[in-house]
N, C-alpha and C. Protein backbone atom coordinates (compact mmCIF):
# COMPACT_ATOMS: atom_id res chain seq x y z
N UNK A 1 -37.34 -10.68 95.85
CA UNK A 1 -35.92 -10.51 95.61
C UNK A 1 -35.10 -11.00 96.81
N UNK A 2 -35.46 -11.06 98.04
CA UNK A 2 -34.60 -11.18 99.40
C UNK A 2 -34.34 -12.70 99.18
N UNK A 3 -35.15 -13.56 99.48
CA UNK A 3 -35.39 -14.89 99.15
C UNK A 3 -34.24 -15.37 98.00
N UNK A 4 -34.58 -15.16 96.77
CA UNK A 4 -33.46 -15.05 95.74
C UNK A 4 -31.93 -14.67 96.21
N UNK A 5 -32.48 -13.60 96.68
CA UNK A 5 -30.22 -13.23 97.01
C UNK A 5 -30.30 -13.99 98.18
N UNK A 6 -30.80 -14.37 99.17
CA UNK A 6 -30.76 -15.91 100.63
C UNK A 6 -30.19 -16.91 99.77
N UNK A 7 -30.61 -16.95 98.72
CA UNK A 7 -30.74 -18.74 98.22
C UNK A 7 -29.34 -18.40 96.74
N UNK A 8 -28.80 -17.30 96.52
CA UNK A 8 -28.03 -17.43 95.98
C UNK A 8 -26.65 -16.67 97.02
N UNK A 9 -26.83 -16.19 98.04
CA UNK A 9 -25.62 -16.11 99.35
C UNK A 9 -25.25 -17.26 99.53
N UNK A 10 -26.29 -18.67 99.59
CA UNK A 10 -26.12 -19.43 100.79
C UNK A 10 -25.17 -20.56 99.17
N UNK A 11 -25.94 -20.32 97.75
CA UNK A 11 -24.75 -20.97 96.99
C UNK A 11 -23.31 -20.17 97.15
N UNK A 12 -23.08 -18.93 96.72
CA UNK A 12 -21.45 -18.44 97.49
C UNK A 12 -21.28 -19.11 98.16
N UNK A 13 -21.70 -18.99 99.27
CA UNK A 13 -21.44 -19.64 101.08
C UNK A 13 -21.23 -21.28 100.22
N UNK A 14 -21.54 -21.83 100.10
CA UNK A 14 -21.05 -23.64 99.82
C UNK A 14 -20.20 -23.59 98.95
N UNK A 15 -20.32 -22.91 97.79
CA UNK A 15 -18.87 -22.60 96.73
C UNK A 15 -17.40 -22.07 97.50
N UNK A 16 -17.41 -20.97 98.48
CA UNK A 16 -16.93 -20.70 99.35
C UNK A 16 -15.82 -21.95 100.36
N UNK A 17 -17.02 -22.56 100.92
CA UNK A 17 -16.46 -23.20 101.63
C UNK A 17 -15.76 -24.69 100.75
N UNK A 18 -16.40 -24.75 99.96
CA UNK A 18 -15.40 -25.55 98.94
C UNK A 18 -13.85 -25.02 98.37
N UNK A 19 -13.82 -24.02 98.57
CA UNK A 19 -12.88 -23.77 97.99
C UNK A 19 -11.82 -23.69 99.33
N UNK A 20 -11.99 -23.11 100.26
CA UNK A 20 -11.28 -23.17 101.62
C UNK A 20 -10.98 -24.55 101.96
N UNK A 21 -11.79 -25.55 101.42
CA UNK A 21 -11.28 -26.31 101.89
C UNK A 21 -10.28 -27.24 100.70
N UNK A 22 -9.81 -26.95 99.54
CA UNK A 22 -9.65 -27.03 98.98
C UNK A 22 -7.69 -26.99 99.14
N UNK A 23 -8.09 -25.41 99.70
CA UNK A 23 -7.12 -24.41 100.05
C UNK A 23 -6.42 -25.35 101.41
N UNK A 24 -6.93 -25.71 102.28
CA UNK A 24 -6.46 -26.37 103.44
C UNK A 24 -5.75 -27.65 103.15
N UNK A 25 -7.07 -28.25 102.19
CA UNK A 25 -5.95 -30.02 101.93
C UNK A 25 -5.35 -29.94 101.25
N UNK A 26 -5.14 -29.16 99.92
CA UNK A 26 -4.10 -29.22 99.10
C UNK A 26 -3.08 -28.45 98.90
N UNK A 27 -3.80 -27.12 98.54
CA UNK A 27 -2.94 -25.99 98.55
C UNK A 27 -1.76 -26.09 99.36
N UNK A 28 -2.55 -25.79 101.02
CA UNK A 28 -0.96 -25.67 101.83
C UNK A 28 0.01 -26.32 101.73
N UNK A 29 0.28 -27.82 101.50
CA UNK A 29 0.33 -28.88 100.96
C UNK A 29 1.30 -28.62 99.95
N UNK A 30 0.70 -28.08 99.18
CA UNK A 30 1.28 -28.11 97.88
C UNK A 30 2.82 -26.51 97.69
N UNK A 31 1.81 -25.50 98.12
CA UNK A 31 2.45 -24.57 97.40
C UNK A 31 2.90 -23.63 99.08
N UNK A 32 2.53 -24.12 100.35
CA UNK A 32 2.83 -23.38 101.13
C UNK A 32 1.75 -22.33 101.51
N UNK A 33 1.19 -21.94 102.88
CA UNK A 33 0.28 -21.06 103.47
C UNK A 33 0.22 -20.13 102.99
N UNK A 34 1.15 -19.18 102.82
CA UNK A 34 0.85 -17.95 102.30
C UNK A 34 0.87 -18.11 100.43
N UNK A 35 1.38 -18.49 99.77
CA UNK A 35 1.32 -18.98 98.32
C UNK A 35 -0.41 -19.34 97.90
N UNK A 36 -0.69 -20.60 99.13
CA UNK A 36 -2.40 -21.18 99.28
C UNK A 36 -3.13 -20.06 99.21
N UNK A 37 -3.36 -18.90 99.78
CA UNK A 37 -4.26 -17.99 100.65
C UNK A 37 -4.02 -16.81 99.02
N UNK A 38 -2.95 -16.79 98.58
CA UNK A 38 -3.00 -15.69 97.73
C UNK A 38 -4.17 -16.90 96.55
N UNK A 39 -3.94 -17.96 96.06
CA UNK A 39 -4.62 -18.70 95.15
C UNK A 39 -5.68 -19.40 95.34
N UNK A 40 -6.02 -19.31 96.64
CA UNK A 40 -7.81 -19.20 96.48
C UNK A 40 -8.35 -17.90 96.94
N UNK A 41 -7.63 -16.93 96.95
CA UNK A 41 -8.20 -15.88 97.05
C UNK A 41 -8.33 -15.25 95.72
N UNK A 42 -7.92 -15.39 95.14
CA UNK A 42 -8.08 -15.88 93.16
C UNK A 42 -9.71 -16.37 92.64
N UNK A 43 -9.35 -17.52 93.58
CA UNK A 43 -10.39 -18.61 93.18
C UNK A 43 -11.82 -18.52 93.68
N UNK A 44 -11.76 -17.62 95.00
CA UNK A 44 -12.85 -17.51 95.50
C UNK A 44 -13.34 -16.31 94.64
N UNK A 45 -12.54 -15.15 93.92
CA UNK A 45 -13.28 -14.19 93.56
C UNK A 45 -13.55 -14.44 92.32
N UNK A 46 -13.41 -15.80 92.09
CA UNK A 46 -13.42 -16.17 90.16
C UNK A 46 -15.00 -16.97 90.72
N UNK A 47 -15.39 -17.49 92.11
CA UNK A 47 -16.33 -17.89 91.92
C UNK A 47 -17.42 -17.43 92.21
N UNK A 48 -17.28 -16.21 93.45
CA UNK A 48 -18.13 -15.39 93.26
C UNK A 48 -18.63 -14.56 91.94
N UNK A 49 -17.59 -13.93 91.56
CA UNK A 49 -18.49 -13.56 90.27
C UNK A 49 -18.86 -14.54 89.30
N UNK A 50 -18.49 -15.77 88.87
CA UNK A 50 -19.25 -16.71 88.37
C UNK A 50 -20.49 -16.69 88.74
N UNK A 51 -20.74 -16.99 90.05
CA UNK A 51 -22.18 -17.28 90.18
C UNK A 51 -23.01 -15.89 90.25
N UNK A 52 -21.95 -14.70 90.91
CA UNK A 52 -22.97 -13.50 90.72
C UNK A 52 -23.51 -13.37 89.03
N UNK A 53 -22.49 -13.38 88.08
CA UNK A 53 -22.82 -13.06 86.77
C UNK A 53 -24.19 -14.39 86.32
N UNK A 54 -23.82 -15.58 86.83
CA UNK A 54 -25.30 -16.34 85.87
C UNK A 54 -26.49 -16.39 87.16
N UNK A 55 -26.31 -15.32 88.01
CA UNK A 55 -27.74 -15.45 88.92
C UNK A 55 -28.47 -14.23 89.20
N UNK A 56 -27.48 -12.97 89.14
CA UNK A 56 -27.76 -11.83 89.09
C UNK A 56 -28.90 -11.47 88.31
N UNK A 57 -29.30 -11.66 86.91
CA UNK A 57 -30.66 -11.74 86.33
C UNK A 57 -31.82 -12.42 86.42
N UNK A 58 -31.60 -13.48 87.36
CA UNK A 58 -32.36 -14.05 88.28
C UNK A 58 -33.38 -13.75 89.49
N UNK A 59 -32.05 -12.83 90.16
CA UNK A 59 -32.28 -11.83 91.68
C UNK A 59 -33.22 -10.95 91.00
N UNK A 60 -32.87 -10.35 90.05
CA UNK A 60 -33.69 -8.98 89.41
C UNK A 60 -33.68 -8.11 90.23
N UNK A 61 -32.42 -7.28 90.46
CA UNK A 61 -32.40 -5.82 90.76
C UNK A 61 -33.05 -5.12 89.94
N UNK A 62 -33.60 -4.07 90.31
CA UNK A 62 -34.30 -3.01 89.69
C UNK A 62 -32.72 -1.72 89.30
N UNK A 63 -31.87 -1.73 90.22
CA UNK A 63 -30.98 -0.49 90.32
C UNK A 63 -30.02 -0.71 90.81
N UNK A 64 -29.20 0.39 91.40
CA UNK A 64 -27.58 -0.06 91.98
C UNK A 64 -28.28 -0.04 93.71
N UNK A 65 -29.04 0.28 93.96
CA UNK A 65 -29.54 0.56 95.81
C UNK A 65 -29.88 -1.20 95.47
N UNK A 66 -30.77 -1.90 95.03
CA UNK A 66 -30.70 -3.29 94.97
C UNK A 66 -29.72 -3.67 95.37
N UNK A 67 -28.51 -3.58 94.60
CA UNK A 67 -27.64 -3.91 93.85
C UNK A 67 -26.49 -4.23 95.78
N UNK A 68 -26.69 -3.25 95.81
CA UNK A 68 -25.88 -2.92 96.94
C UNK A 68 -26.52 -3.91 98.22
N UNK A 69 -28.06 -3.77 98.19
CA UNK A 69 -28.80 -4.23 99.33
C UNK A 69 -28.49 -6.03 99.49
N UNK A 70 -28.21 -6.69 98.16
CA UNK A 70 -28.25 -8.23 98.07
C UNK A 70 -26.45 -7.88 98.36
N UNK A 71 -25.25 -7.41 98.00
CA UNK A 71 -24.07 -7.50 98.52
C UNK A 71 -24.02 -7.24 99.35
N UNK A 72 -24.95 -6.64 100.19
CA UNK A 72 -24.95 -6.61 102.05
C UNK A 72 -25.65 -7.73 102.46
N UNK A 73 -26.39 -8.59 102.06
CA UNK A 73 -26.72 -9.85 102.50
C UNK A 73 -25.64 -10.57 102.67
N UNK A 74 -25.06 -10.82 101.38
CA UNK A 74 -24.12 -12.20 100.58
C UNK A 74 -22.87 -11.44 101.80
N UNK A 75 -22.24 -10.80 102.08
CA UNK A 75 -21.75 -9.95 102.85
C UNK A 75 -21.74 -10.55 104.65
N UNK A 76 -23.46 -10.26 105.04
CA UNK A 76 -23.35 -10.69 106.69
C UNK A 76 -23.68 -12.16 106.24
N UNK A 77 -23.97 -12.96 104.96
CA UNK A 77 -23.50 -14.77 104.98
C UNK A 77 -22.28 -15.21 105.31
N UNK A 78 -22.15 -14.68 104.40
CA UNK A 78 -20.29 -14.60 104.63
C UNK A 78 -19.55 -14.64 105.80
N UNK A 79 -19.89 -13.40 106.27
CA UNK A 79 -19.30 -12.88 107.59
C UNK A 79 -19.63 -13.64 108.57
N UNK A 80 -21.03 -14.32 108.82
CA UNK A 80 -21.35 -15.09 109.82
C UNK A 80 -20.98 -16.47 110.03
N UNK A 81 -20.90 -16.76 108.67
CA UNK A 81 -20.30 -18.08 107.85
C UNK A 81 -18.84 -18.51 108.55
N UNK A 82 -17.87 -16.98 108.25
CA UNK A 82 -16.25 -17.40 108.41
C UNK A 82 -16.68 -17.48 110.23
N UNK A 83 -17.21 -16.08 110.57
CA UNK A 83 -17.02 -16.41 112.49
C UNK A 83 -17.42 -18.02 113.03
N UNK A 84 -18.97 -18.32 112.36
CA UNK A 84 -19.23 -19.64 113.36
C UNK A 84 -18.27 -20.55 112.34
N UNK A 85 -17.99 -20.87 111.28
CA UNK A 85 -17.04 -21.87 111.16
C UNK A 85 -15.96 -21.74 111.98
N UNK A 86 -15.38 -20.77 112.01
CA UNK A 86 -13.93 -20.21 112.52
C UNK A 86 -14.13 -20.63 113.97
N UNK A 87 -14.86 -20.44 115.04
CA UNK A 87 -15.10 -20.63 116.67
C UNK A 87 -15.78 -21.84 116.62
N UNK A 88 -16.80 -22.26 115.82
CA UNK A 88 -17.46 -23.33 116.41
C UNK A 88 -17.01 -24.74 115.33
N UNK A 89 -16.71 -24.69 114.63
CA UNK A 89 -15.75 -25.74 113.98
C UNK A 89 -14.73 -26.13 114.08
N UNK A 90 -13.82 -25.17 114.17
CA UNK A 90 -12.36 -25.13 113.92
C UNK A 90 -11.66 -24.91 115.06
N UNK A 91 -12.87 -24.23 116.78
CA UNK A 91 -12.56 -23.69 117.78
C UNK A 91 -11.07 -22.92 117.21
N UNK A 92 -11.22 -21.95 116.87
CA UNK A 92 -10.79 -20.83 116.97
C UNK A 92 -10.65 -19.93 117.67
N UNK A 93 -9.36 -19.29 118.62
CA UNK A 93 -10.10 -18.10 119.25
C UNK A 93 -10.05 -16.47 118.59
N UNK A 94 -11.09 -16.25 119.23
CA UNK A 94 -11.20 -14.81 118.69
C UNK A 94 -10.16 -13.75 117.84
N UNK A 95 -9.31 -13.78 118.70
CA UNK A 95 -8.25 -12.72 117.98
C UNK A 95 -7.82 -13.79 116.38
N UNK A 96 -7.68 -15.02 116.91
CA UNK A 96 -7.08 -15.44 114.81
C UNK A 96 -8.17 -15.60 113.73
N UNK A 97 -9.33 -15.26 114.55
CA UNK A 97 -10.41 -14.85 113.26
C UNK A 97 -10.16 -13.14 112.95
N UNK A 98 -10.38 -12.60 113.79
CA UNK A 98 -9.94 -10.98 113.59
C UNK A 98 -8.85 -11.32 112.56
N UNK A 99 -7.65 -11.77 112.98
CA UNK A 99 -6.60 -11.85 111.78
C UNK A 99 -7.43 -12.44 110.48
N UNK A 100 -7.77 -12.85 110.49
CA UNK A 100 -8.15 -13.73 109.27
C UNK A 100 -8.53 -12.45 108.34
N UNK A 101 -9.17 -11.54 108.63
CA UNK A 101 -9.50 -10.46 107.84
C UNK A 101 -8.33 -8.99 107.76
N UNK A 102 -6.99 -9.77 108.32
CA UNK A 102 -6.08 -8.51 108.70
C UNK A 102 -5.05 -8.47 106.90
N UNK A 103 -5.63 -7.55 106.33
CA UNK A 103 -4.64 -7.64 104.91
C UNK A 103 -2.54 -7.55 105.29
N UNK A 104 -2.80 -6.84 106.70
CA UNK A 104 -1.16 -6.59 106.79
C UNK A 104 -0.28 -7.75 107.27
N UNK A 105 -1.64 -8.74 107.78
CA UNK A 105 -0.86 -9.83 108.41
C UNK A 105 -0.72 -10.87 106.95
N UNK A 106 -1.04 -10.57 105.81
CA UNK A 106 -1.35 -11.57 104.47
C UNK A 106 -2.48 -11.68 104.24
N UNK A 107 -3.22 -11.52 105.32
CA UNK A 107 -4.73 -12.77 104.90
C UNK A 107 -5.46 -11.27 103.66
N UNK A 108 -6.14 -12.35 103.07
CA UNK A 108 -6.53 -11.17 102.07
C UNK A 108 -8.59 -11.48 102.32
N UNK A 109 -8.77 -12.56 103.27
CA UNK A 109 -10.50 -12.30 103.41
C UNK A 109 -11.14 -10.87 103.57
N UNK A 110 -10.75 -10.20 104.13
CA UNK A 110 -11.26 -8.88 104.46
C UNK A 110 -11.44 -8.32 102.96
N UNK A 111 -10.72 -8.39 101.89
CA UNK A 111 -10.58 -8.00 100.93
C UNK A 111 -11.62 -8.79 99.42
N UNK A 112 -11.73 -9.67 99.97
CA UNK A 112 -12.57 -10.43 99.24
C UNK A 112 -14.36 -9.92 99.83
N UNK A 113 -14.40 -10.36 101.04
CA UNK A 113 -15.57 -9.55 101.48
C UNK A 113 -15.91 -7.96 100.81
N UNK A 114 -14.85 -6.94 100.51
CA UNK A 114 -15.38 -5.79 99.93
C UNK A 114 -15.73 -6.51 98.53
N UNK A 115 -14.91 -7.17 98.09
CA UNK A 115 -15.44 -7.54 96.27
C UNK A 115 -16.96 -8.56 96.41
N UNK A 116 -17.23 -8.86 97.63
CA UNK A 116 -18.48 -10.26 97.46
C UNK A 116 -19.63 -8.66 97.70
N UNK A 117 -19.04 -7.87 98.29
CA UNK A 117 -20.35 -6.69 98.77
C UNK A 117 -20.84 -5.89 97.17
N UNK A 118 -19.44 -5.54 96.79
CA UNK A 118 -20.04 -4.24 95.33
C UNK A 118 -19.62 -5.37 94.37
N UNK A 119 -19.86 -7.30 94.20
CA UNK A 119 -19.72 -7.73 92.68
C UNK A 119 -21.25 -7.38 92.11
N UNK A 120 -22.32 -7.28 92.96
CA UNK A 120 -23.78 -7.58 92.28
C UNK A 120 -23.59 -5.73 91.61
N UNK A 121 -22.84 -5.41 91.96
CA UNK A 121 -23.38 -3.97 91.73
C UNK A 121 -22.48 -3.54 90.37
N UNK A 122 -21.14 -4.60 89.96
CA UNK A 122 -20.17 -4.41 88.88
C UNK A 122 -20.69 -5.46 87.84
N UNK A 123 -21.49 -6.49 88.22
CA UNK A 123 -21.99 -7.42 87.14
C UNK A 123 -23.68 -6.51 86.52
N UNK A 124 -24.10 -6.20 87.48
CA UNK A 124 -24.74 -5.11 87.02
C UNK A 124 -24.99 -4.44 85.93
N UNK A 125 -23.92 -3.21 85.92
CA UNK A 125 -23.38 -2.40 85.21
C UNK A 125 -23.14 -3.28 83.33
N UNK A 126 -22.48 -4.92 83.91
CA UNK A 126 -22.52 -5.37 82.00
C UNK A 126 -23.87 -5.84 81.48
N UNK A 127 -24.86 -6.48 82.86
CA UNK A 127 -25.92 -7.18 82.13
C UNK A 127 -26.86 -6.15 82.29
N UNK A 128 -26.54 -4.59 82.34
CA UNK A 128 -27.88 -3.81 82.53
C UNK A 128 -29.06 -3.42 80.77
C-alpha cells in the first residue's frame, strides 16, 4: 500500500504543480492575484479528488486509519513539494512561504493541504 499512495502523491504532486503553474501564467494575467489563487484553489481540489476518487481503489485501504495514513503521505509530498519549490526554485525567503499557507493573508494553501490530508478518507466513505 505505501508504494501505491508514493506513486499516487507524487501524481497529485505533478497535477499540482500543473495547475500552479497554470495559475502563474495565466490566471494572474488574466483575472488578477487574488481572483487567480481563489480559482485554482478550486482547481487544485477538483484535482485532487479526481485522482483520489479513480486511484483510491487501487491504494486499497483496508479502513479510515489507512485512510488517514496515505493523506499523511500525499500531505508531507505536498508540503515538501511547496517548501523546496518555494526556496530552491523560486528562491523564496522563508517568511513568504510561511505566508503562502496564511488563510488571513488570502492564500488559501494551508487549506487545501487539510482537504489533500482527510480526501482519501471522504472518497472512502462513497467507494466503501
Amino acid at each position: 500500500m505505501l508504494l501505491k499512495t508514493l506513486i499516487v502523491g507524487l501524481l497529485i504532486a505533478i497535477g499540482e504543480v500543473v495547475n500552479g503553474n497554470l495559475r502563474v501564467r495565466y490566471l494572474h494575467k488574466k483575472y488578477g492575484v487574488k481572483r487567480a489563487k481563489k480559482i485554482s484553489f478550486l482547481s487544485g481540489i477538483i484535482i485532487i479528488y479526481s485522482i483520489c476518487w479513480f486511484t483510491l481503489s487501487w491504494v486499497e485501504p483496508t479502513n479510515y486509519v489507512d485512510c488517514l495514513i496515505i493523506g499523511s503521505v500525499w500531505l508531507v509530498i505536498m508540503i515538501s513539494l511547496d517548501i523546496l519549490f518555494g526556496k530552491y526554485v523560486f528562491k523564496m525567503k522563508w517568511h513568504k512561504i510561511i505566508d503562502d499557507f496564511n488563510i488571513l493573508k488570502g492564500n488559501l494553501l494551508g487549506v487545501g493541504m487539510v482537504f489533500l490530508f482527510i480526501c482519501p478518507t471522504i472518497v472512502f466513505l462513497f467507494i466503501k
